[in-house]
N, C-alpha and C. Protein backbone atom coordinates (compact mmCIF):
# COMPACT_ATOMS: atom_id res chain seq x y z
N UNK A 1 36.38 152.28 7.81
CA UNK A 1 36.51 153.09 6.64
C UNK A 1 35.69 154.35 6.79
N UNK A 2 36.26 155.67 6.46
CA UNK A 2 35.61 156.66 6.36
C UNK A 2 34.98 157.07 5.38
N UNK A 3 33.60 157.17 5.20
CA UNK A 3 32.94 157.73 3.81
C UNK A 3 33.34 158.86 3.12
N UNK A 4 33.30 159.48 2.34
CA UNK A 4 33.55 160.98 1.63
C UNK A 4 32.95 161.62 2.36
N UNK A 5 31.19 161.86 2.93
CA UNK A 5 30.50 162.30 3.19
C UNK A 5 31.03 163.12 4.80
N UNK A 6 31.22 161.71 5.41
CA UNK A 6 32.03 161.90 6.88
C UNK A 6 32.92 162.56 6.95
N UNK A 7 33.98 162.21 6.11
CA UNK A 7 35.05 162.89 6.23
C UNK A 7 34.83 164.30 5.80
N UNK A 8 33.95 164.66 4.95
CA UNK A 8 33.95 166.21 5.14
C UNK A 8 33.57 166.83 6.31
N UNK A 9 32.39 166.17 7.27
CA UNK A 9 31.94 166.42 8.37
C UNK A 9 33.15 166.78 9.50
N UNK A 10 34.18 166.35 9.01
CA UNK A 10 34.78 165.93 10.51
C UNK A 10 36.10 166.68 9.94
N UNK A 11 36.20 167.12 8.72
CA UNK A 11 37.54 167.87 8.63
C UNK A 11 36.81 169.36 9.00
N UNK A 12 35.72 169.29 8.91
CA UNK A 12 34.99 170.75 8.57
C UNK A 12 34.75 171.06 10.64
N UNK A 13 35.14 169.70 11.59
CA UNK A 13 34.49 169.65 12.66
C UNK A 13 35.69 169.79 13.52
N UNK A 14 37.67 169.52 12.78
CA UNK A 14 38.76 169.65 13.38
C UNK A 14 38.96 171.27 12.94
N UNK A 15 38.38 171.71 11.68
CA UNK A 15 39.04 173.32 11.56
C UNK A 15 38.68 173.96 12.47
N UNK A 16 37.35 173.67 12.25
CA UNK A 16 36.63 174.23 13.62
C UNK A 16 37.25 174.74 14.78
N UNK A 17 37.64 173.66 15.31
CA UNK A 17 38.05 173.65 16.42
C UNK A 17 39.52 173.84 16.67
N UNK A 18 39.91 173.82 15.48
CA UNK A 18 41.66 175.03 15.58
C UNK A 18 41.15 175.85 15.49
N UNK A 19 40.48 176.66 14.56
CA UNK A 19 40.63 177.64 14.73
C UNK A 19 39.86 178.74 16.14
N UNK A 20 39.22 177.65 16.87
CA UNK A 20 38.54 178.19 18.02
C UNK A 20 39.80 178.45 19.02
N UNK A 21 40.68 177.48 18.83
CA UNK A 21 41.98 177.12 20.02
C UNK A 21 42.86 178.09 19.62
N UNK A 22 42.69 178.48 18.17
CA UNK A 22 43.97 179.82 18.06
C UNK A 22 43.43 181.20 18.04
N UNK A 23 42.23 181.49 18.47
CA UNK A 23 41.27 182.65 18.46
C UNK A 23 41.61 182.85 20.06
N UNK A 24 42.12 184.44 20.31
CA UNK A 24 42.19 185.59 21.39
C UNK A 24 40.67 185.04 21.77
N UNK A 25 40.53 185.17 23.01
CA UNK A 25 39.16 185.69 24.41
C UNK A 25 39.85 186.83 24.59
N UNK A 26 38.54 187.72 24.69
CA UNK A 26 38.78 188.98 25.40
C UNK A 26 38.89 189.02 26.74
N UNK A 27 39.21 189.60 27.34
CA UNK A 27 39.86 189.28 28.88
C UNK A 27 38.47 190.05 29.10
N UNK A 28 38.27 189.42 30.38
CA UNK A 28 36.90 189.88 31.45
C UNK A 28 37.07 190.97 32.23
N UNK A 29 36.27 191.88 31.94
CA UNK A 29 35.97 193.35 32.65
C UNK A 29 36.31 193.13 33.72
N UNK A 30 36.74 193.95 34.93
CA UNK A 30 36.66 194.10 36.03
C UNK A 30 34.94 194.57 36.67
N UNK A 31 34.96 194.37 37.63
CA UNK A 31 33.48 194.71 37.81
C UNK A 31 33.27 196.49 38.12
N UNK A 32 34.37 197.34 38.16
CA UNK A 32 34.29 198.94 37.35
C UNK A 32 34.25 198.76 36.36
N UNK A 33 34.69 198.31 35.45
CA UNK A 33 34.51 198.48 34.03
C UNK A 33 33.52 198.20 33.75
N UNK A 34 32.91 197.08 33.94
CA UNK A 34 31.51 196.56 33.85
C UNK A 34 30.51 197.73 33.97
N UNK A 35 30.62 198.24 35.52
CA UNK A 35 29.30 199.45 35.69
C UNK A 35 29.66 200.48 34.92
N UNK A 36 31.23 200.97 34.82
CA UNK A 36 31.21 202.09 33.82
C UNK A 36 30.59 202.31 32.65
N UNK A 37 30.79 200.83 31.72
CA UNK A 37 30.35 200.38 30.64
C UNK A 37 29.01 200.90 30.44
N UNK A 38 27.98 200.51 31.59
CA UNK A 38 27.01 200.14 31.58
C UNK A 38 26.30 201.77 32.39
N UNK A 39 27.07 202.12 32.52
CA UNK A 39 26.46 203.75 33.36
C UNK A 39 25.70 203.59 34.28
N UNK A 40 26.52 202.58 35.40
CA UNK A 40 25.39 202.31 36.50
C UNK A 40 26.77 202.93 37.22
N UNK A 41 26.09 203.21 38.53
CA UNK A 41 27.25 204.30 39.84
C UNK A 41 27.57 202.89 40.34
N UNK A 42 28.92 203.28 40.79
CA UNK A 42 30.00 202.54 41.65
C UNK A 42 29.31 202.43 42.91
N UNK A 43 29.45 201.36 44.17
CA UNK A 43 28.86 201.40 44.96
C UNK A 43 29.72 201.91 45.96
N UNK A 44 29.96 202.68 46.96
CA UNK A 44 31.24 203.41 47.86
C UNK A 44 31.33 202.74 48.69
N UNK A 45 32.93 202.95 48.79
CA UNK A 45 33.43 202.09 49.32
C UNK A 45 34.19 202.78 51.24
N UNK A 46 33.83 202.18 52.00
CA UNK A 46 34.43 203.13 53.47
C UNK A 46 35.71 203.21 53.30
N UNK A 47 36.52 204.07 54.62
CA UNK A 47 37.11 203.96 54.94
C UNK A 47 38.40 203.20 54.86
N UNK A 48 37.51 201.91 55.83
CA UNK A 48 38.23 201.07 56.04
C UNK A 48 38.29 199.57 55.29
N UNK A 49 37.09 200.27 53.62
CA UNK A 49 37.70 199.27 52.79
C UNK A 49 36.18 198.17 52.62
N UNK A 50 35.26 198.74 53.29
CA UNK A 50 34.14 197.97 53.74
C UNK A 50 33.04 198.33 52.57
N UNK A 51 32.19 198.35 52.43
CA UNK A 51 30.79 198.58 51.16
C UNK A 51 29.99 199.69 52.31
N UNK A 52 29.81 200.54 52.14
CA UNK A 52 28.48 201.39 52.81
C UNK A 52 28.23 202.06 52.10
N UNK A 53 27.82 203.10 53.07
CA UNK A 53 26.66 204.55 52.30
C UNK A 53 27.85 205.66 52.00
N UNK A 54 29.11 205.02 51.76
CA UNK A 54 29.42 206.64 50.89
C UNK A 54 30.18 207.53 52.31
N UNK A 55 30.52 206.98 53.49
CA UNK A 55 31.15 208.17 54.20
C UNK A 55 32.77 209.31 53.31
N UNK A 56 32.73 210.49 53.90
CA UNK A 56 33.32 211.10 53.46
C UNK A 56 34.94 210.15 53.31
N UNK A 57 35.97 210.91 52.38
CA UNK A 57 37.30 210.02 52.49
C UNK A 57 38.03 210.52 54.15
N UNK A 58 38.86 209.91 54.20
CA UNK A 58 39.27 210.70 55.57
C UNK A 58 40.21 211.75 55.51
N UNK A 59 40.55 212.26 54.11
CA UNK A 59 41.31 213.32 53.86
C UNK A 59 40.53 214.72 53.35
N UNK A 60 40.84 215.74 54.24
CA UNK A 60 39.59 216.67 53.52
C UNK A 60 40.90 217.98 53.14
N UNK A 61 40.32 218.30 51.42
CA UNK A 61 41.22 218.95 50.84
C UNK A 61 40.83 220.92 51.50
N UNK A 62 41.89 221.12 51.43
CA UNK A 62 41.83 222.34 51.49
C UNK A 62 41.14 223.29 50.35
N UNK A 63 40.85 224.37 50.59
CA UNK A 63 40.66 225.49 49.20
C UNK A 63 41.67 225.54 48.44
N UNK A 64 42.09 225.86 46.92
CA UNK A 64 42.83 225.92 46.33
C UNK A 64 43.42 226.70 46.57
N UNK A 65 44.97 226.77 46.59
CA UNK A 65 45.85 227.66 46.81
C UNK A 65 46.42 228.61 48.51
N UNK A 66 45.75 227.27 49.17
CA UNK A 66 45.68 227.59 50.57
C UNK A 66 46.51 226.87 51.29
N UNK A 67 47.03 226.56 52.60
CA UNK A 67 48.35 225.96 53.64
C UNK A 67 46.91 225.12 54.06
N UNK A 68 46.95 223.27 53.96
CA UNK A 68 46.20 222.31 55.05
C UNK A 68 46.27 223.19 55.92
N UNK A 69 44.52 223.08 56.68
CA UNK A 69 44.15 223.52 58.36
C UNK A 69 44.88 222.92 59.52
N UNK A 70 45.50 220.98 59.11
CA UNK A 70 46.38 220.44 59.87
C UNK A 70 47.52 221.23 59.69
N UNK A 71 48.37 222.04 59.57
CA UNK A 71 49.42 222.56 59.65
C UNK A 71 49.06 224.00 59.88
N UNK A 72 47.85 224.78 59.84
CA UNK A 72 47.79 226.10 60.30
C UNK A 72 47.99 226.18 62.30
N UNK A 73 48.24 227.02 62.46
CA UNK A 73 48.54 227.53 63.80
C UNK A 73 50.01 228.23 64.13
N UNK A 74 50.20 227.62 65.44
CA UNK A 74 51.45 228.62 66.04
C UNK A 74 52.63 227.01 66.05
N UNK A 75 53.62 227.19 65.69
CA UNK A 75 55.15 226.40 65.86
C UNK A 75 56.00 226.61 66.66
N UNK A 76 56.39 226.23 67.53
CA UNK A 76 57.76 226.55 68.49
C UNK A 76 58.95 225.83 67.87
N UNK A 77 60.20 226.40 67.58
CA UNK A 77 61.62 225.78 67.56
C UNK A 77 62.06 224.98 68.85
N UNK A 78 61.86 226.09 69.86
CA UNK A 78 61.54 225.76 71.50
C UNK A 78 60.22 226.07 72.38
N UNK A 79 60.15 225.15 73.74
CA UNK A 79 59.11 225.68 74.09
C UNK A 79 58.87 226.68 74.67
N UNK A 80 59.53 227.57 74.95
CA UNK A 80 59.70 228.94 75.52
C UNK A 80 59.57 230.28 74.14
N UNK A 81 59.37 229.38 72.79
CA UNK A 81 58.72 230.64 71.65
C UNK A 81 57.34 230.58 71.67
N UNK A 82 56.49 228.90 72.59
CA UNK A 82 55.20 229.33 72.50
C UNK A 82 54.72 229.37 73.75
N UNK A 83 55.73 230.33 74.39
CA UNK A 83 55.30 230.76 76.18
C UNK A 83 55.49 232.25 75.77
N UNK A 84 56.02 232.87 75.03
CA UNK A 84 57.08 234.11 75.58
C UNK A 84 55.69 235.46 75.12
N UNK A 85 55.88 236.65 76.83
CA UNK A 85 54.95 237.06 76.25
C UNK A 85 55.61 238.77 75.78
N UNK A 86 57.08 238.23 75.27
CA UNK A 86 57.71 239.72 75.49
C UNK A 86 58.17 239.89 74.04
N UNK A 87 57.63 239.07 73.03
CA UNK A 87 57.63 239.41 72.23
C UNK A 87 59.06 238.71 71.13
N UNK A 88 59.21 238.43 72.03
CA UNK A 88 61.49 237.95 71.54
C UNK A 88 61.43 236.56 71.26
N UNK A 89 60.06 235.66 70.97
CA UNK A 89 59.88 234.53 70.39
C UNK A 89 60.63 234.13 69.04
N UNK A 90 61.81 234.13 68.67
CA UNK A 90 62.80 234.26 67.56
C UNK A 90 62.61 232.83 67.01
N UNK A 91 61.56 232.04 67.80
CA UNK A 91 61.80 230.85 66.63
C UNK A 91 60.41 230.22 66.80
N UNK A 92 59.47 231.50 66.94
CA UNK A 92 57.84 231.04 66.34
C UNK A 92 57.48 231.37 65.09
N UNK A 93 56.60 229.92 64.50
CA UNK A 93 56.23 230.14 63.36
C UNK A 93 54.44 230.36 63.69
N UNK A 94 54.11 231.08 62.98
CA UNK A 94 52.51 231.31 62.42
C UNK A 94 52.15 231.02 61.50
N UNK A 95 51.57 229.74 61.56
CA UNK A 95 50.86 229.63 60.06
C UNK A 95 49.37 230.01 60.10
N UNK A 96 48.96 230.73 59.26
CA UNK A 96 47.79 230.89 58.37
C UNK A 96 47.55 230.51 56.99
N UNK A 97 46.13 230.44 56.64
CA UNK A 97 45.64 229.97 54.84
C UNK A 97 46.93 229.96 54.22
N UNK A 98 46.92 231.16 54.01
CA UNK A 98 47.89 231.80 52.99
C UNK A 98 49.17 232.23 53.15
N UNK A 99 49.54 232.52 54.62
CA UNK A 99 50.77 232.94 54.95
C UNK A 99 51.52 232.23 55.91
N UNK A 100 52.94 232.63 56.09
CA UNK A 100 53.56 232.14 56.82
C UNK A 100 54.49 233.66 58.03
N UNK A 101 54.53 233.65 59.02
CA UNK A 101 54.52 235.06 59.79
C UNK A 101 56.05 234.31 61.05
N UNK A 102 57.25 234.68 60.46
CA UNK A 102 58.54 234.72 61.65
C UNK A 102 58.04 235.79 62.17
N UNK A 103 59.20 235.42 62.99
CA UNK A 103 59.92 237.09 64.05
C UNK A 103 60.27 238.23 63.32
N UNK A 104 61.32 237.52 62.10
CA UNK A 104 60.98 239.58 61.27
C UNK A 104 60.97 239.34 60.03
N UNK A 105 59.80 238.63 59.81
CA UNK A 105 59.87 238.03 58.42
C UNK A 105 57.92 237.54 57.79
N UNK A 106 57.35 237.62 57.22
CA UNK A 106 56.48 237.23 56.70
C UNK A 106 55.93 236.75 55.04
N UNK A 107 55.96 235.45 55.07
CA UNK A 107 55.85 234.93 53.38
C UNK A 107 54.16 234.72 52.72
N UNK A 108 53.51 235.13 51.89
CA UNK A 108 52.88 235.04 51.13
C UNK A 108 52.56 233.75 50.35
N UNK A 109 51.35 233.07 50.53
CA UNK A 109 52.17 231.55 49.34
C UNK A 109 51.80 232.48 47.56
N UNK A 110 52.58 231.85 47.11
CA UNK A 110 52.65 232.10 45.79
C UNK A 110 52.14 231.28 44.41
N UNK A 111 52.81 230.02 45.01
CA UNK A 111 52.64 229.05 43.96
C UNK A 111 52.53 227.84 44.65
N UNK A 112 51.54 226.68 44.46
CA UNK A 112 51.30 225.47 45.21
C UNK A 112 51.83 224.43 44.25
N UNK A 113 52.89 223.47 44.91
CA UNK A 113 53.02 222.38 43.88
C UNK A 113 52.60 221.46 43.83
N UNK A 114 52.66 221.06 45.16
CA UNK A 114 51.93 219.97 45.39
C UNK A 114 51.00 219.91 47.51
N UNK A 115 49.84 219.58 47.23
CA UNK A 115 49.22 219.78 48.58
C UNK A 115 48.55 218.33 49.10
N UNK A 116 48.51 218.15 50.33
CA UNK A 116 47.72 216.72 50.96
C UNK A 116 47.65 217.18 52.47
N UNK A 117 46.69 216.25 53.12
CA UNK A 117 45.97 216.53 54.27
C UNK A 117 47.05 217.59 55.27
N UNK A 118 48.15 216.82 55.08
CA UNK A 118 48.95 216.76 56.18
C UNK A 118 50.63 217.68 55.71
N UNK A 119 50.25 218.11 55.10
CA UNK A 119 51.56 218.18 53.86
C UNK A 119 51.20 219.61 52.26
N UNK A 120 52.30 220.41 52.77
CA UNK A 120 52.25 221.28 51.36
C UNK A 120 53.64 221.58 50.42
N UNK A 121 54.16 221.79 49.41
CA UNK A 121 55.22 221.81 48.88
C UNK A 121 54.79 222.99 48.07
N UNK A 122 55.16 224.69 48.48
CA UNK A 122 54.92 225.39 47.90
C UNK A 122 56.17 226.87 48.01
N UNK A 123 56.01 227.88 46.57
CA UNK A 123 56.80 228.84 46.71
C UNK A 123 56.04 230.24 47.31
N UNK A 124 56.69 230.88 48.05
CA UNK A 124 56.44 231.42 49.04
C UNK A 124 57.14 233.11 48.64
N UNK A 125 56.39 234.30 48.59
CA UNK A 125 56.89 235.03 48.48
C UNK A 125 57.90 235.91 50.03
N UNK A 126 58.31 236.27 50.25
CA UNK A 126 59.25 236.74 51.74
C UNK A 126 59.10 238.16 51.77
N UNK A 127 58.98 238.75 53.14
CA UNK A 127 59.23 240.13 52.61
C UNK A 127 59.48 239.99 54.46
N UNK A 128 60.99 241.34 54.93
CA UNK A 128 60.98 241.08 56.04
C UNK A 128 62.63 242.00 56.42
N UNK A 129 62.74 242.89 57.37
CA UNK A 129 63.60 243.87 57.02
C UNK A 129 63.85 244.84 56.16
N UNK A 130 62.94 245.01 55.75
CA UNK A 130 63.07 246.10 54.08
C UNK A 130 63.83 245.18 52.90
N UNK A 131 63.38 243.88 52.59
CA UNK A 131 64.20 243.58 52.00
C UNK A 131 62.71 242.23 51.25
N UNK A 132 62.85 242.06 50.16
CA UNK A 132 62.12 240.51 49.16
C UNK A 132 62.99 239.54 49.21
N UNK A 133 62.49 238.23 49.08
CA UNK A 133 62.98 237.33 48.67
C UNK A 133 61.98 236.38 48.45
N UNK A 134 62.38 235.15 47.58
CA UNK A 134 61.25 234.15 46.86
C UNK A 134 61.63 232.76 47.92
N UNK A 135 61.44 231.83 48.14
CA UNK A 135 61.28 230.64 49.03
C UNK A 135 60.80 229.33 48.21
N UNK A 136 61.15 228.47 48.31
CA UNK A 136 60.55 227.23 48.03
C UNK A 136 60.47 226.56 49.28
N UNK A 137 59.45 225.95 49.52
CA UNK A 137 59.27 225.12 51.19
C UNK A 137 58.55 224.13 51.03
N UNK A 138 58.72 223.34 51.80
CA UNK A 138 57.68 221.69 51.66
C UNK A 138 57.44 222.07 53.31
N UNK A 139 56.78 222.22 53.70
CA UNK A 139 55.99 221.64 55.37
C UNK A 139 55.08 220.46 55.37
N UNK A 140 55.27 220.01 56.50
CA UNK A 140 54.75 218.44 56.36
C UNK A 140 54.17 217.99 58.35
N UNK A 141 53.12 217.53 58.58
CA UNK A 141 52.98 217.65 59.75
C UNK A 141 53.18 215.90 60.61
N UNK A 142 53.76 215.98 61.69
CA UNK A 142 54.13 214.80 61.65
C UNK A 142 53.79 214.27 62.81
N UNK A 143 53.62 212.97 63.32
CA UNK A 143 53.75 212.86 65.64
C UNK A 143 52.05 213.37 65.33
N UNK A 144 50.86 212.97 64.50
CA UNK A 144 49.52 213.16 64.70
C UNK A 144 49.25 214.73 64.46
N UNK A 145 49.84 215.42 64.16
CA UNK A 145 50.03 216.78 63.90
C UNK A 145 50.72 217.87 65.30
N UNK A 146 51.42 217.06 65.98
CA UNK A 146 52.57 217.47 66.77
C UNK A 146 53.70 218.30 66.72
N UNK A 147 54.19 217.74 65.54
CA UNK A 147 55.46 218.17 65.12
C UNK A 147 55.45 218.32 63.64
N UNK A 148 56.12 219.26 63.31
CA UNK A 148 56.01 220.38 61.57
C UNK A 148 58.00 219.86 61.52
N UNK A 149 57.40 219.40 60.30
CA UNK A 149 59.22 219.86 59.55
C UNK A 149 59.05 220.56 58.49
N UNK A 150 59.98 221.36 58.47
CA UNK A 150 59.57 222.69 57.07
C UNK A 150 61.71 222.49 56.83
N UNK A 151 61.52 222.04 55.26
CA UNK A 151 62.08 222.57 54.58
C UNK A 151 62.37 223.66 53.56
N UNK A 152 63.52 224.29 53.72
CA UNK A 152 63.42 225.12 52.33
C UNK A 152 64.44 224.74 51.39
N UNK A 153 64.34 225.68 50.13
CA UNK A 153 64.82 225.37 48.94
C UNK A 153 65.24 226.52 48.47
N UNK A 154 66.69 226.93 48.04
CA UNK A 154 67.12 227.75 47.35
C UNK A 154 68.75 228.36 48.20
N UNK A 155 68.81 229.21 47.58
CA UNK A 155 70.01 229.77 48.09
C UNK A 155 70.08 230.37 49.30
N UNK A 156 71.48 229.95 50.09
CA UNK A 156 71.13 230.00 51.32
C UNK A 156 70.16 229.57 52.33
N UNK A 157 69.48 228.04 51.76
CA UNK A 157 68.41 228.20 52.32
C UNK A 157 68.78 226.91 53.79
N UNK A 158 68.74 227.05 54.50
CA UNK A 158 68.89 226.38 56.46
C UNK A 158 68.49 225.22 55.78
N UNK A 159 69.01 224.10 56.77
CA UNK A 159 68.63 222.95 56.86
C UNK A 159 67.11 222.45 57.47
N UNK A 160 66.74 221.45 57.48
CA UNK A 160 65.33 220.87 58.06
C UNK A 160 65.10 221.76 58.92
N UNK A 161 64.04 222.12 59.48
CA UNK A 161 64.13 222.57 60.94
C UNK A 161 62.55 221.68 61.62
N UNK A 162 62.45 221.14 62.64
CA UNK A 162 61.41 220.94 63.16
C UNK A 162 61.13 221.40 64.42
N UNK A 163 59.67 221.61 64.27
CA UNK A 163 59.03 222.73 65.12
C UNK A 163 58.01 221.77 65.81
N UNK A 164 57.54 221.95 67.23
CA UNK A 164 56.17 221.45 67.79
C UNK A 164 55.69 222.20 68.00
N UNK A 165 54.04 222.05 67.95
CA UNK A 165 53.13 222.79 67.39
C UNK A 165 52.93 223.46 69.26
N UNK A 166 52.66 224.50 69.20
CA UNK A 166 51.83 225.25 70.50
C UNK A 166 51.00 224.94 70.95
N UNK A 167 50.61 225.04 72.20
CA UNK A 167 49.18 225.12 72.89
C UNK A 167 48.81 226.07 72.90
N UNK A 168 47.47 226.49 73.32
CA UNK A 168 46.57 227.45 72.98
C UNK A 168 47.13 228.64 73.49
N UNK A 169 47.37 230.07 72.39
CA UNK A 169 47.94 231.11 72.31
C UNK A 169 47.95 231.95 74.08
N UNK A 170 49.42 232.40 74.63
CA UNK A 170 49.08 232.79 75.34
C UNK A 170 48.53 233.83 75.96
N UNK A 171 48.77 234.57 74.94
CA UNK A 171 47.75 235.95 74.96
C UNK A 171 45.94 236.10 74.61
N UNK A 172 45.61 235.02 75.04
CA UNK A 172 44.37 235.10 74.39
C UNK A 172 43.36 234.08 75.71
């Protein structure tokens, strides 16, 4: 037999415990959230995924509004545009920071859309024959920085073209 007394104990000891069983837990921080929370620094993480002192990432950004250093230099279509010393190299590219330098043609960058180590997707101003034109281009470096594919974008604009990169200039 249950007393009055008890039985309040023990109805007061089942609510309880519904209502513990129908009560949300807050889900557990991640351990960033935790230090964020708490304004303690993240500990860095390498490379290759390991805990150390913080080495640099292995991607190093360019200046704003500039062509990746992996894709600056000289491009051949063939290898005889980064031999030729007569000038008639019709399918070397020059890249610099900011520009891009054909055979009778030289582009300006204009507008950056998107940039990474290895890789730029930008509009390009043209100027080349007495004549302007605007460009959209993605260059992208590929083969360890070997080989460049440069697309363009717009009217009239050539298909893929890929270029391997030169050895050291021969005039120099």
């Amino acid at each position: 037999m249950i007393y009055p007394a008890s039985r309040t104990g023990l109805l007061a000891l089942i609510g309880a415990m519904a209502l513990a069983s129908c009560s949300e837990t807050a889900p557990e921080n991640s351990d960033a959230e935790n230090a964020l929370a708490s304004g303690e620094d993240m500990m860095p993480v390498e490379p290759d995924g390991g805990i150390g002192d913080g080495a640099p990432p292995p991607m190093q950004e360019s200046p704003a509004g500039t062509i990746p250093a992996s894709l600056q230099g000289r491009w051949g279509l063939v290898p005889a545009d980064c031999t030729s010393t007569r000038g008639d190299a019709k399918g070397l590219l020059t890249i610099a920071p900011t520009t891009l330098t054909f055979y009778e043609s030289q582009a300006q960058i204009s507008d950056v859309e998107t940039v990474g180590a290895n890789s730029i997707s930008a509009d390009f101003d043209f100027e080349g024959e007495g004549m302007r034109w605007e460009r959209s281009i993605d260059l992208e470096a590929r083969e360890g920085g070997a080989k460049l594919i440069k697309r363009e974008f717009g009217e009239n604009a050539p298909g893929p073209l890929e270029y391997a990169r030169c050895a050291a200039d021969p005039r120099t």
